[in-house]
C-alpha atoms as a PDB file:
ATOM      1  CA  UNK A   1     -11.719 -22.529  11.193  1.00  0.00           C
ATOM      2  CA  UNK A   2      -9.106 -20.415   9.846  1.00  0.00           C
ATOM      3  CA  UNK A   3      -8.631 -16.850  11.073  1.00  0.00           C
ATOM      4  CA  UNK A   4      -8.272 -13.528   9.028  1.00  0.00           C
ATOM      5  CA  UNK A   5      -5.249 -12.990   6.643  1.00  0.00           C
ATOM      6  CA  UNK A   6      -2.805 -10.538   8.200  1.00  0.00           C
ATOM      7  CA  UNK A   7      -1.987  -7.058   6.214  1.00  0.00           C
ATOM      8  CA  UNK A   8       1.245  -5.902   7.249  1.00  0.00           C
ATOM      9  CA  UNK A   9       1.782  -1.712   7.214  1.00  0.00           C
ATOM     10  CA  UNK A  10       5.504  -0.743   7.820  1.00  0.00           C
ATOM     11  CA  UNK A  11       5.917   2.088  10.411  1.00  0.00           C
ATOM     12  CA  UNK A  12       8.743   4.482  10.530  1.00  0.00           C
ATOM     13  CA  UNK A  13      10.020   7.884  11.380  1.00  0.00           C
ATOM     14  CA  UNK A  14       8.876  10.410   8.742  1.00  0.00           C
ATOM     15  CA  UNK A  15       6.937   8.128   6.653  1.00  0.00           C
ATOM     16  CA  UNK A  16       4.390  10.011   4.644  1.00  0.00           C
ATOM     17  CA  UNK A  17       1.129   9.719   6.893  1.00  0.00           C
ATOM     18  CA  UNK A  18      -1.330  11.069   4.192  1.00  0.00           C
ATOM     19  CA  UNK A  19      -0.474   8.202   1.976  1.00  0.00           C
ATOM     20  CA  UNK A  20      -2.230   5.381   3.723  1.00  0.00           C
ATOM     21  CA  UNK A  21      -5.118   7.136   5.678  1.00  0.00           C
ATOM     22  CA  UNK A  22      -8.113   6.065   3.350  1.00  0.00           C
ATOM     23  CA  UNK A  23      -6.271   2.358   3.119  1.00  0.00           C
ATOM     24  CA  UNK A  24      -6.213   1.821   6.952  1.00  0.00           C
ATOM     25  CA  UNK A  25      -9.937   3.549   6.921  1.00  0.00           C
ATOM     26  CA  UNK A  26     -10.917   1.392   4.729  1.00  0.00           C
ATOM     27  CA  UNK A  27      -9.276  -2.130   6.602  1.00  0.00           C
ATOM     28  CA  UNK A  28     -10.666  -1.273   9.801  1.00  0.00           C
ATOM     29  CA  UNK A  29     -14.084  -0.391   8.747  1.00  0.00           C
ATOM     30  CA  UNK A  30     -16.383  -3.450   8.187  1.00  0.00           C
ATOM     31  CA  UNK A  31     -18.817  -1.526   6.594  1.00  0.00           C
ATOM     32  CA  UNK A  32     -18.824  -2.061   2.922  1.00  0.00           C
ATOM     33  CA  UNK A  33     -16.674  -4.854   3.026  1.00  0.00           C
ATOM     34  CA  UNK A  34     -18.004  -7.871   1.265  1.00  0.00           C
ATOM     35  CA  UNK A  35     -16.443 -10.179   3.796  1.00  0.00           C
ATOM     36  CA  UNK A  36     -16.155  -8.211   7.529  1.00  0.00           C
ATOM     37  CA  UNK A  37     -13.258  -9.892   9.288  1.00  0.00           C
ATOM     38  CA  UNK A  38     -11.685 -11.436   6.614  1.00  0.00           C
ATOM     39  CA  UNK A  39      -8.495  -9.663   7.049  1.00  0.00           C
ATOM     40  CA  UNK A  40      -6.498  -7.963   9.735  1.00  0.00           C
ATOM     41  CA  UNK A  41      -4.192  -4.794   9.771  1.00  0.00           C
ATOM     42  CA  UNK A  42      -1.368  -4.948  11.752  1.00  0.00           C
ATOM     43  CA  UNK A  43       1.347  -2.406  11.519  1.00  0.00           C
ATOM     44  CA  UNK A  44       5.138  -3.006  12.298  1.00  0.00           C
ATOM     45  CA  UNK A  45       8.434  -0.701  13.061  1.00  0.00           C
ATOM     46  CA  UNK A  46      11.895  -2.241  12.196  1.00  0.00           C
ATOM     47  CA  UNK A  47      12.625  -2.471  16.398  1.00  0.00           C
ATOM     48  CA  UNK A  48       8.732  -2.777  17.053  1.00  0.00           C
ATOM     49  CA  UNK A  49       9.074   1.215  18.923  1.00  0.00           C
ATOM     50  CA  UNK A  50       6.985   4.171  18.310  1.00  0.00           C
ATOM     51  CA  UNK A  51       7.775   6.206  15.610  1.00  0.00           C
ATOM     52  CA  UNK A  52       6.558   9.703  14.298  1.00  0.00           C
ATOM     53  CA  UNK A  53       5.158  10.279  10.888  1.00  0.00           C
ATOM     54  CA  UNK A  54       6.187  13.405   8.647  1.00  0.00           C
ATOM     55  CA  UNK A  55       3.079  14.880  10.293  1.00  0.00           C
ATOM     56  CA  UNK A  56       3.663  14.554  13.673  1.00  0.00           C
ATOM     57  CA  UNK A  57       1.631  11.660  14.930  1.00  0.00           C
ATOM     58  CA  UNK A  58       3.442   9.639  17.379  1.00  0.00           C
ATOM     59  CA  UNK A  59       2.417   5.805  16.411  1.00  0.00           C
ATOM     60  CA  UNK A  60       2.699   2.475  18.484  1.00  0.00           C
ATOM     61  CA  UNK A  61       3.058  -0.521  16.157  1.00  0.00           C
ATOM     62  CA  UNK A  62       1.658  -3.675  17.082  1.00  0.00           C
ATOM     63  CA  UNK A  63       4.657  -5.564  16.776  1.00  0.00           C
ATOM     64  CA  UNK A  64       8.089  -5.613  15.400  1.00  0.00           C
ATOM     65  CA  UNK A  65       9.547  -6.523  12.374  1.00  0.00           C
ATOM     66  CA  UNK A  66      11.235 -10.046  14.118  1.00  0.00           C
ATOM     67  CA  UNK A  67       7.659 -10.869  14.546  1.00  0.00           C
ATOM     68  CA  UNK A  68       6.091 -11.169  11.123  1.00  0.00           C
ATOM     69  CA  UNK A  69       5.129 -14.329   9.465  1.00  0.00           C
ATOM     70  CA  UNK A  70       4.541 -14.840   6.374  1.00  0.00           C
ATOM     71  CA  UNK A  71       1.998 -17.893   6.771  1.00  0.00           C
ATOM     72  CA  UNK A  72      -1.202 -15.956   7.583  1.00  0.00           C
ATOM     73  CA  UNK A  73       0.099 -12.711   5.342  1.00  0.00           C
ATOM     74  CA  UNK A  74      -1.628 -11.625   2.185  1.00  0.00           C
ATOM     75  CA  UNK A  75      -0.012  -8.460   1.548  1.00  0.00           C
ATOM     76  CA  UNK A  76       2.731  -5.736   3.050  1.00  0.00           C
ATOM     77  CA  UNK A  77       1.930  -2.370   2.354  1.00  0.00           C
ATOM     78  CA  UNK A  78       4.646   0.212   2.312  1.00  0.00           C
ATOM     79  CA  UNK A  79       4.209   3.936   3.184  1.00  0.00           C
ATOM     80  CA  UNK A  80       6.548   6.837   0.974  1.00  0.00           C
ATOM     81  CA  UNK A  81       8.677   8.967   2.912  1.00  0.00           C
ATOM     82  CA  UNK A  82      12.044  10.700   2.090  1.00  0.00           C
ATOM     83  CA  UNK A  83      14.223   8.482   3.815  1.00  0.00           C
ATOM     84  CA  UNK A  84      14.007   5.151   1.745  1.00  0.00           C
ATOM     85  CA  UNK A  85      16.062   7.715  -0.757  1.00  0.00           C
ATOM     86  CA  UNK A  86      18.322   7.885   1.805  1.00  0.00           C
ATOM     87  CA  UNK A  87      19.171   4.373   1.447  1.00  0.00           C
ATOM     88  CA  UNK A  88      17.480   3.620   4.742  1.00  0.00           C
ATOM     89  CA  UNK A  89      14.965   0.523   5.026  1.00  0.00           C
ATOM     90  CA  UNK A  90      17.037  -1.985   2.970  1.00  0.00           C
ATOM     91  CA  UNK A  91      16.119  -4.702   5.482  1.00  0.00           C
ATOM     92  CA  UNK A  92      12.108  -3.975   4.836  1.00  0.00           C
ATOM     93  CA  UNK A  93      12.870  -3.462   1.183  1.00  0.00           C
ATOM     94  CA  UNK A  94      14.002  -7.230   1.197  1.00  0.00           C
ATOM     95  CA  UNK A  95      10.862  -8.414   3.579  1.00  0.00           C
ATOM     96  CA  UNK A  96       9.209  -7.148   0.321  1.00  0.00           C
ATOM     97  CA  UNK A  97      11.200  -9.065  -2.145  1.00  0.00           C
ATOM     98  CA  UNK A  98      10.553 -12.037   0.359  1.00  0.00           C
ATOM     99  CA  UNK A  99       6.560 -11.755   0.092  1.00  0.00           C
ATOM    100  CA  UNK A 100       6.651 -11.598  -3.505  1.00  0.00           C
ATOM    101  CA  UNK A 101       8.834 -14.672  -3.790  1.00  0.00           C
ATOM    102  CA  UNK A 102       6.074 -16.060  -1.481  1.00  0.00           C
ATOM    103  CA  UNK A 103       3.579 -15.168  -4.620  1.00  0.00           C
ATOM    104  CA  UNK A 104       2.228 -12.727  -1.459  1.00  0.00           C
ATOM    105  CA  UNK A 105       0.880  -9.038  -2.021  1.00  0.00           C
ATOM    106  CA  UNK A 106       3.026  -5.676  -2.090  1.00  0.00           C
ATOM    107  CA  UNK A 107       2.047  -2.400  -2.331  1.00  0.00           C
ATOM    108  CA  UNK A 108       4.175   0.686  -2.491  1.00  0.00           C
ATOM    109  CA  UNK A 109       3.651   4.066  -2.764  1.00  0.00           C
ATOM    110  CA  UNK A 110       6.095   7.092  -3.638  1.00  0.00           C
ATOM    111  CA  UNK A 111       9.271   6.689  -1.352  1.00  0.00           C
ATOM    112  CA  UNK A 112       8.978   2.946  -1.415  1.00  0.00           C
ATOM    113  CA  UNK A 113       8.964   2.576  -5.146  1.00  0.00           C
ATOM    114  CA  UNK A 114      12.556   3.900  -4.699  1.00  0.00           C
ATOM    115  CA  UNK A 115      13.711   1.506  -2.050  1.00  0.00           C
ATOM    116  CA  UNK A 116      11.934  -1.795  -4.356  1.00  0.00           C
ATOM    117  CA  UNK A 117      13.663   0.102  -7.568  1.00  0.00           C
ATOM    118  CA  UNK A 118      17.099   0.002  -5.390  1.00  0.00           C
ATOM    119  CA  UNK A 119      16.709  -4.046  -5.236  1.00  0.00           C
ATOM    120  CA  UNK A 120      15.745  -5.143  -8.402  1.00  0.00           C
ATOM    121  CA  UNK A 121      12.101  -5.862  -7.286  1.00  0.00           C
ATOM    122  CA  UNK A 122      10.898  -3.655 -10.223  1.00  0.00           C
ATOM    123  CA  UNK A 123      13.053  -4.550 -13.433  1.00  0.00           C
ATOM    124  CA  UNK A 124      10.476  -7.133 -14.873  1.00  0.00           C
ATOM    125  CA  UNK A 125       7.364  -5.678 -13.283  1.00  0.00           C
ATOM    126  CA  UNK A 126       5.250  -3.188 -14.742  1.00  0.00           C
ATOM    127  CA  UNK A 127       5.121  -0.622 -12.196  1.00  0.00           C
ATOM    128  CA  UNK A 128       4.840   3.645 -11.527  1.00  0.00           C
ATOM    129  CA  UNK A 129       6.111   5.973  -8.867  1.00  0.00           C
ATOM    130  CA  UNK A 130       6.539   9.875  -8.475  1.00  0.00           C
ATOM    131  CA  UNK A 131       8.402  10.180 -12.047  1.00  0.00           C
ATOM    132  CA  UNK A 132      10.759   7.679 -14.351  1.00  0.00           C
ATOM    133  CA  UNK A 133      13.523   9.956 -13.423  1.00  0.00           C
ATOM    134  CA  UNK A 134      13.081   9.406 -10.117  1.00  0.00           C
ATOM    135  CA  UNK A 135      13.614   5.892 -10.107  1.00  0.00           C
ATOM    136  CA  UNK A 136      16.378   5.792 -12.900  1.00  0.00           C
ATOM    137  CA  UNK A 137      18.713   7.248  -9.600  1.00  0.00           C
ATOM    138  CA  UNK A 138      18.435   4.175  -7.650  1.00  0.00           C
ATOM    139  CA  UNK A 139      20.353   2.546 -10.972  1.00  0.00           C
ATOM    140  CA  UNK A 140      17.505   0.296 -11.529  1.00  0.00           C
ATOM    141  CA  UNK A 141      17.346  -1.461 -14.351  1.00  0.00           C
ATOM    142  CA  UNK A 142      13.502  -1.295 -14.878  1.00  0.00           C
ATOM    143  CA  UNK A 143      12.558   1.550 -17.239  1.00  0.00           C
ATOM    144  CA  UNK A 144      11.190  -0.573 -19.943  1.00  0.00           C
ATOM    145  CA  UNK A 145       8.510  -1.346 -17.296  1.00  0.00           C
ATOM    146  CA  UNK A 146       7.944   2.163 -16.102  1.00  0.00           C
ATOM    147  CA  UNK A 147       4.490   3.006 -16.597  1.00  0.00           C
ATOM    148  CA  UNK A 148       2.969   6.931 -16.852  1.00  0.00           C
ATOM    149  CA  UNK A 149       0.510   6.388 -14.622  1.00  0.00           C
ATOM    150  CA  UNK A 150      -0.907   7.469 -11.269  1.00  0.00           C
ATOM    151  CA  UNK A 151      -1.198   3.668  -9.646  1.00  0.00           C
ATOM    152  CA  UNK A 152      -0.360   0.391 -11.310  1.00  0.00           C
ATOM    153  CA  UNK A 153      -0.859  -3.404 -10.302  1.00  0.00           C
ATOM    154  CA  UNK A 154       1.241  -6.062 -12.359  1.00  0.00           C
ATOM    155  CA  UNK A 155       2.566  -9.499 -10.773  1.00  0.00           C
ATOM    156  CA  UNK A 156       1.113  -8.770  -7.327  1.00  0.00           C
ATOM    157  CA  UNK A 157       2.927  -5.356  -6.833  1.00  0.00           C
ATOM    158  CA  UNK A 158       1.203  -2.119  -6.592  1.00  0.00           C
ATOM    159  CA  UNK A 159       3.194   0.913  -6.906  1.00  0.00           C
ATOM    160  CA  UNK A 160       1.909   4.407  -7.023  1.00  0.00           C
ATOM    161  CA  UNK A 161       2.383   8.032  -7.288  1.00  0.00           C
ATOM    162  CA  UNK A 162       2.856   9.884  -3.867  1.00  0.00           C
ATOM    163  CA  UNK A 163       0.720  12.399  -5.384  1.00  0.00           C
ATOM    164  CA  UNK A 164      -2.342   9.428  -5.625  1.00  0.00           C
ATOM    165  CA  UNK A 165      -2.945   7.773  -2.006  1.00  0.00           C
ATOM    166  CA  UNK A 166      -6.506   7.529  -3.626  1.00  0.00           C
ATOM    167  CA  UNK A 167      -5.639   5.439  -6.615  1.00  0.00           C
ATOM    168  CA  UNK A 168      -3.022   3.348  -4.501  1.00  0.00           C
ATOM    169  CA  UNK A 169      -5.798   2.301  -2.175  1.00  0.00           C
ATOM    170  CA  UNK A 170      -7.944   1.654  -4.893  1.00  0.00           C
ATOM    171  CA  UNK A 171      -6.037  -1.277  -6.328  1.00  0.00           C
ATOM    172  CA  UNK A 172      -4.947  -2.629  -3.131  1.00  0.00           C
ATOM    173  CA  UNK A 173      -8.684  -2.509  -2.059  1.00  0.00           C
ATOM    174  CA  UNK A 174      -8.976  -4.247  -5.461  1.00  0.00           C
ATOM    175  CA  UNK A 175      -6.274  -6.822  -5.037  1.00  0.00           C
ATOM    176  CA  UNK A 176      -8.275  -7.706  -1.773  1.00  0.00           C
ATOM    177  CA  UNK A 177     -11.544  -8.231  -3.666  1.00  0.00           C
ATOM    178  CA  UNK A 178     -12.327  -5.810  -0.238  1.00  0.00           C
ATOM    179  CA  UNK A 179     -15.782  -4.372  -1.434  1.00  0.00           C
ATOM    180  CA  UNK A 180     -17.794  -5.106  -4.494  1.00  0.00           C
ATOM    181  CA  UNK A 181     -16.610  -3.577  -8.080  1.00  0.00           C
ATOM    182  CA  UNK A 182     -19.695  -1.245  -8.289  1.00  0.00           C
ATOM    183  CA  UNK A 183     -19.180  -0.111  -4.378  1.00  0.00           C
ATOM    184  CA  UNK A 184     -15.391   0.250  -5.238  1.00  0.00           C
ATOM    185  CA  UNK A 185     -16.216   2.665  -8.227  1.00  0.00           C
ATOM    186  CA  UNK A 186     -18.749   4.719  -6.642  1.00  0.00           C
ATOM    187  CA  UNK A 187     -16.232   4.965  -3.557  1.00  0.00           C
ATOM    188  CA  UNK A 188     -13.684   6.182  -5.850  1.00  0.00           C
ATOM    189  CA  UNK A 189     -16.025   8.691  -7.541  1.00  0.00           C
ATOM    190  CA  UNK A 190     -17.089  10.195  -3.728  1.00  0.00           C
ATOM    191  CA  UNK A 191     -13.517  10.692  -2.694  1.00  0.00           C
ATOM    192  CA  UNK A 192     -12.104  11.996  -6.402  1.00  0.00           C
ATOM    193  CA  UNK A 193     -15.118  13.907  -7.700  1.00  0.00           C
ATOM    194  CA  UNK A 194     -16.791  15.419  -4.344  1.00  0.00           C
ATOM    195  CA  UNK A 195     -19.810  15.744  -6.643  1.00  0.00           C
ATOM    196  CA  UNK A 196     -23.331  16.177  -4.730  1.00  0.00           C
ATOM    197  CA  UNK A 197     -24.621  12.781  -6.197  1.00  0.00           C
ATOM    198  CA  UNK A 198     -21.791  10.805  -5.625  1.00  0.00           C
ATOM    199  CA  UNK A 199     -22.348  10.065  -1.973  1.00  0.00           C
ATOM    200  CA  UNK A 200     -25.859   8.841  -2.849  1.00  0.00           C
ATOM    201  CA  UNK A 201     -24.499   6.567  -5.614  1.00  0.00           C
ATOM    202  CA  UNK A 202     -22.184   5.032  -3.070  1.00  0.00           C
ATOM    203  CA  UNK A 203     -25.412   4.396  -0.940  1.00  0.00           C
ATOM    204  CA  UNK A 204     -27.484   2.873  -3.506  1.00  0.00           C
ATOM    205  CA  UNK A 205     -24.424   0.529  -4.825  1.00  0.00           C
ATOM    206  CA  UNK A 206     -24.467  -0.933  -1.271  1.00  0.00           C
ATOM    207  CA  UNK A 207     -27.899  -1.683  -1.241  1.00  0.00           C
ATOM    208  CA  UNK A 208     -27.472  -3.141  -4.457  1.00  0.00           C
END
C-alpha cells in the first residue's frame, strides 16, 4: 500500500510565522480534506535544530535538511523572512530548484520569492512576490514573467505576496486537490470576507 506523500516546510530563524499558519492548519486537519491521510507535513531546519520564528516561537523540526527525499515528496513549501535577502538559504534555494527539476511542487511566499529570483528558478515562470522591484535586486532575469498579483501558480511554482498568506495557501491547497473546489471557495470567502453567512456556506459545501 503506499503511504502519504511528504510536504516539506523549511524552518529557520526569523522566518515569517504568519505566512504559513492557515497552510499547516489546514495539512494537519483531516476535516474537510477530500482524502484524510493522503499527505504528511513534515518540517525541516538546514542542521535539523530548533529555530525561532520572527514572532518568537521556538520550533523543533522533525528532521534535518540531510534527511529529505525526494521519492515520497510532492511539494516544499518555503516560508518569507528577511534573511533570504540577505543572501542566506542558498543551499534550500537549490533543494527548490532540485524539486522542480523533479517535476515536484514549490511554493514560496514573500522572502523566498527573492532567494528562487536569486537562482534563476523564476526567469521562465510566471510568478509574483512583494513588488517587481523587489525582485529586479536579486538581478534576476525574470520580469517579463512578473505578474501583479497577490498569489500565482505557473509550472508547479507558487509564489505569493507576503502581504497574502491567504491566497498562497489557497493555491497550494489547490495544487493538492486538498478539499473540494466549492469547500475551497467558501473557505476562502470565511477567512477573506468574515461575513455572517460565510461560515454557514462553508458548512453546507461540506455536506454537499
Amino acid at each position: 500500500m503506499t503511504g502519504p506523500k511528504t510536504i516539506y516546510l523549511f524552518l529557520f530563524d526569523t522566518l515569517s510565522d504568519w505566512e504559513i499558519g492557515y497552510v499547516t492548519t489546514g495539512l494537519n486537519n483531516p476535516m474537510m480534506q477530500i482524502t484524510p491521510g493522503a499527505y504528511q507535513l513534515k518540517t525541516f531546519s538546514t542542521d535539523g535544530r530548533p529555530v525561532r520564528s520572527a514572532g518568537g516561537l521556538q520550533i523543533t523540526p522533525d528532521l534535518g535538511m540531510d534527511e529529505i527525499t525526494l521519492w515520497d515528496a510532492e511539494m516544499l513549501i518555503l516560508p518569507g523572512g528577511a534573511s533570504w535577502e540577505e543572501g542566506a538559504h542558498q543551499d534550500v534555494a537549490e533543494l527548490a530548484k532540485r524539486f522542480h527539476e523533479n517535476h515536484l511542487k514549490v511554493a514560496a511566499i514573500c522572502g523566498a520569492t527573492y532567494g528562487l529570483a536569486h537562482i534563476g528558478l523564476l526567469d521562465s515562470i510566471r510568478h509574483t512576490s512583494n513588488a517587481k522591484a523587489y525582485l529586479e535586486a536579486s538581478n534576476y532575469k525574470g520580469g517579463s514573467q512578473y505578474v501583479e498579483a497577490l498569489a500565482v501558480h505557473d509550472k508547479n511554482v507558487i509564489t505569493a505576496s507576503g502581504t497574502a498568506p491567504l491566497e498562497f495557501t489557497r493555491e497550494i491547497f489547490q495544487a493538492l486537490h486538498l478539499y473540494k473546489g466549492d469547500v475551497l471557495r467558501a473557505w476562502y470567502d470565511l477567512f477573506k470576507t468574515s461575513a455572517p453567512e460565510a461560515f454557514p456556506a462553508l458548512m453546507n459545501a461540506l455536506e454537499a
